[in-house]
Protein backbone atom coordinates (compact mmCIF):
# COMPACT_ATOMS: atom_id res chain seq x y z
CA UNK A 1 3.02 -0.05 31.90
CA UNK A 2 3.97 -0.76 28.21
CA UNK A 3 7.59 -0.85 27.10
CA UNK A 4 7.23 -1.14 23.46
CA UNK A 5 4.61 -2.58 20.55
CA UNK A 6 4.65 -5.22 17.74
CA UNK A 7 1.73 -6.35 15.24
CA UNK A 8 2.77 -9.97 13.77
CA UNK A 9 2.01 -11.44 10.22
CA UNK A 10 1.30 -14.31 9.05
CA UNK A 11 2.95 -14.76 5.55
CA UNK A 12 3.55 -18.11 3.01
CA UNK A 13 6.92 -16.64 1.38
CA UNK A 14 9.17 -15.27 3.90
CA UNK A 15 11.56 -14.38 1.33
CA UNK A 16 9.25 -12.07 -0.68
CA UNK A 17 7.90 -10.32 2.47
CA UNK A 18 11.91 -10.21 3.70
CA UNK A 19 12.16 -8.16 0.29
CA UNK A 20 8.79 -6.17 0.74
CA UNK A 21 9.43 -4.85 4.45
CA UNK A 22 13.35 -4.63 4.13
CA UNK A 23 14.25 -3.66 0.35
CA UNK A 24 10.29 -1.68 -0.42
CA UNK A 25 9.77 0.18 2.89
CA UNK A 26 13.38 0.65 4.13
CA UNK A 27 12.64 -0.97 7.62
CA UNK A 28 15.52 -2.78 9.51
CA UNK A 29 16.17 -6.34 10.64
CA UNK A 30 15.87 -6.45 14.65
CA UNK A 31 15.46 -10.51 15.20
CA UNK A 32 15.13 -13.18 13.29
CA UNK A 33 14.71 -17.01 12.80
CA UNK A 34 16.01 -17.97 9.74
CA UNK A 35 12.72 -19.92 7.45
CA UNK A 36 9.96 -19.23 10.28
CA UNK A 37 10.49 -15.40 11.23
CA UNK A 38 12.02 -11.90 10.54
CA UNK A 39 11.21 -9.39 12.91
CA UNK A 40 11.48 -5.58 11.34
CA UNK A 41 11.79 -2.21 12.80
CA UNK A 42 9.67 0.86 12.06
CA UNK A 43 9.62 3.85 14.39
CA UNK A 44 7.61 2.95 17.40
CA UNK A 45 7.08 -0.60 16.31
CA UNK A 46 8.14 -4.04 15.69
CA UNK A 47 6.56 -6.11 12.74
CA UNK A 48 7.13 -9.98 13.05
CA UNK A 49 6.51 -11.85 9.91
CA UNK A 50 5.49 -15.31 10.89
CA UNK A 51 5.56 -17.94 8.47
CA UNK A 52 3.64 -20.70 9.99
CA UNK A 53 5.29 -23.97 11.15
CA UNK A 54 3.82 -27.40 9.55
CA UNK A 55 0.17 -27.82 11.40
CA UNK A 56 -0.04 -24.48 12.87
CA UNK A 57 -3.79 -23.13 11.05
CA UNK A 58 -2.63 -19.48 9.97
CA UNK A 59 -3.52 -18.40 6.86
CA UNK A 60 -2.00 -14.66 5.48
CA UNK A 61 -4.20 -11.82 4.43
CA UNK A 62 -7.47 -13.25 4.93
CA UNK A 63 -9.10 -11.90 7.94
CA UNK A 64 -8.74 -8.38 7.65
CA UNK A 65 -9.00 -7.82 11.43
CA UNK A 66 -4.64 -6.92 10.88
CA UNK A 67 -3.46 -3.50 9.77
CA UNK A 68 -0.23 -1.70 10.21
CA UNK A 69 -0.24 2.47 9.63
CA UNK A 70 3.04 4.20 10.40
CA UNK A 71 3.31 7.34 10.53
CA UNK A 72 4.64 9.60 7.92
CA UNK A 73 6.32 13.89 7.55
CA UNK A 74 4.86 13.53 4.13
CA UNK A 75 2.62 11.83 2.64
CA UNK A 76 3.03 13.02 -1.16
CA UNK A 77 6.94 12.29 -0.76
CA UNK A 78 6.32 8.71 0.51
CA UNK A 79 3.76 7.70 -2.12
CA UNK A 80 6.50 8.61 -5.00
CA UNK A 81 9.33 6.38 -3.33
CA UNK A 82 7.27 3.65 -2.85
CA UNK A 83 5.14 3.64 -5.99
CA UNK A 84 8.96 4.05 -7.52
CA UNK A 85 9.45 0.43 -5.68
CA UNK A 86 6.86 -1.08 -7.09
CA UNK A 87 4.30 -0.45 -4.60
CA UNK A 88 0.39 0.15 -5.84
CA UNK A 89 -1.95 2.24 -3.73
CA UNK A 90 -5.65 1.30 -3.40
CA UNK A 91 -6.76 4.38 -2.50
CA UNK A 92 -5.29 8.01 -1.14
CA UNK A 93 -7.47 10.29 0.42
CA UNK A 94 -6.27 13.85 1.34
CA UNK A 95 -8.31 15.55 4.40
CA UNK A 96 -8.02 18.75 6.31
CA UNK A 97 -6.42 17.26 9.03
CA UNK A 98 -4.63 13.90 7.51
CA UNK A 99 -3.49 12.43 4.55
CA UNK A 100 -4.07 8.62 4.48
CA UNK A 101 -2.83 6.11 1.59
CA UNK A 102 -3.87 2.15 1.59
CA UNK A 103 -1.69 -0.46 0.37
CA UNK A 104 -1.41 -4.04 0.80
CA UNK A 105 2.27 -6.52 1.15
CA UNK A 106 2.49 -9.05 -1.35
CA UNK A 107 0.32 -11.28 0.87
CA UNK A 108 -2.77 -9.05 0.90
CA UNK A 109 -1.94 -7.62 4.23
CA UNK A 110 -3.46 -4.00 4.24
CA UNK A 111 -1.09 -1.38 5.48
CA UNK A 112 -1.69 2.48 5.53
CA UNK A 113 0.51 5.30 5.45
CA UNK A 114 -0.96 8.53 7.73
CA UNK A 115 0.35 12.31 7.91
CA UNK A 116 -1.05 14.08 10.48
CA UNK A 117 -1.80 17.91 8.99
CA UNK A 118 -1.82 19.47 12.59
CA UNK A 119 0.24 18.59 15.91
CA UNK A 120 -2.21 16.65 18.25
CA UNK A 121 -0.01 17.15 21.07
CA UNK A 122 -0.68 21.03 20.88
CA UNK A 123 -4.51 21.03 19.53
């Protein structure tokens, strides 16, 4: 039924969250509309950064109700590149069964980095 996923983001400085999502996490350019959006690739899903047109009432990080998690082989490894970039971690828990990390893009937008500790297709 579904061919594929995206989350969208609202965001005030295209530019910066260009540099964030392209330069910080390594993701690729699949679309974009130069001043209003940038759409980015990350395995399994498309993140559009929207920066509102004059009028439209969309305001970045403030509701909370967006998060992106992608998927990591490990978590340990991916915390040192990114915290190498620049990038500060709210909190990391480490689990039996996952790893999590929180972090937010320069607009406040929370975003988590998972490892799954066991293969769910097989448990």
């Amino acid at each position: 039924m579904f061919k594929s996923g995206s989350v969208t983001i609202i965001v005030d400085d295209l530019k910066k969250a260009e540099q964030f999502y392209m330069d910080t996490l390594g993701l690729k350019v699949q679309h974009r509309i130069e001043g209003h959006l940038l759409q980015v690739e990350a395995p399994g899903l498309t993140i559009g950064l929207l920066h509102p047109r004059e009028g439209q009432d969309s305001h970045p990080g403030k509701s909370g109700s967006v998060h992106i998690g992608l998927e990591v082989q490990e978590l340990d490894s991916v915390i040192k590149v990114l915290k190498s970039r620049g990038v500060e971690f709210q909190s990391i828990m480490e689990e039996v069964t996952t790893g999590i990390a929180y972090f937010s893009d320069p607009e406040g937008n929370p975003i988590y980095l998972i490892e799954l500790k066991f293969n769910p297709e097989t448990e």
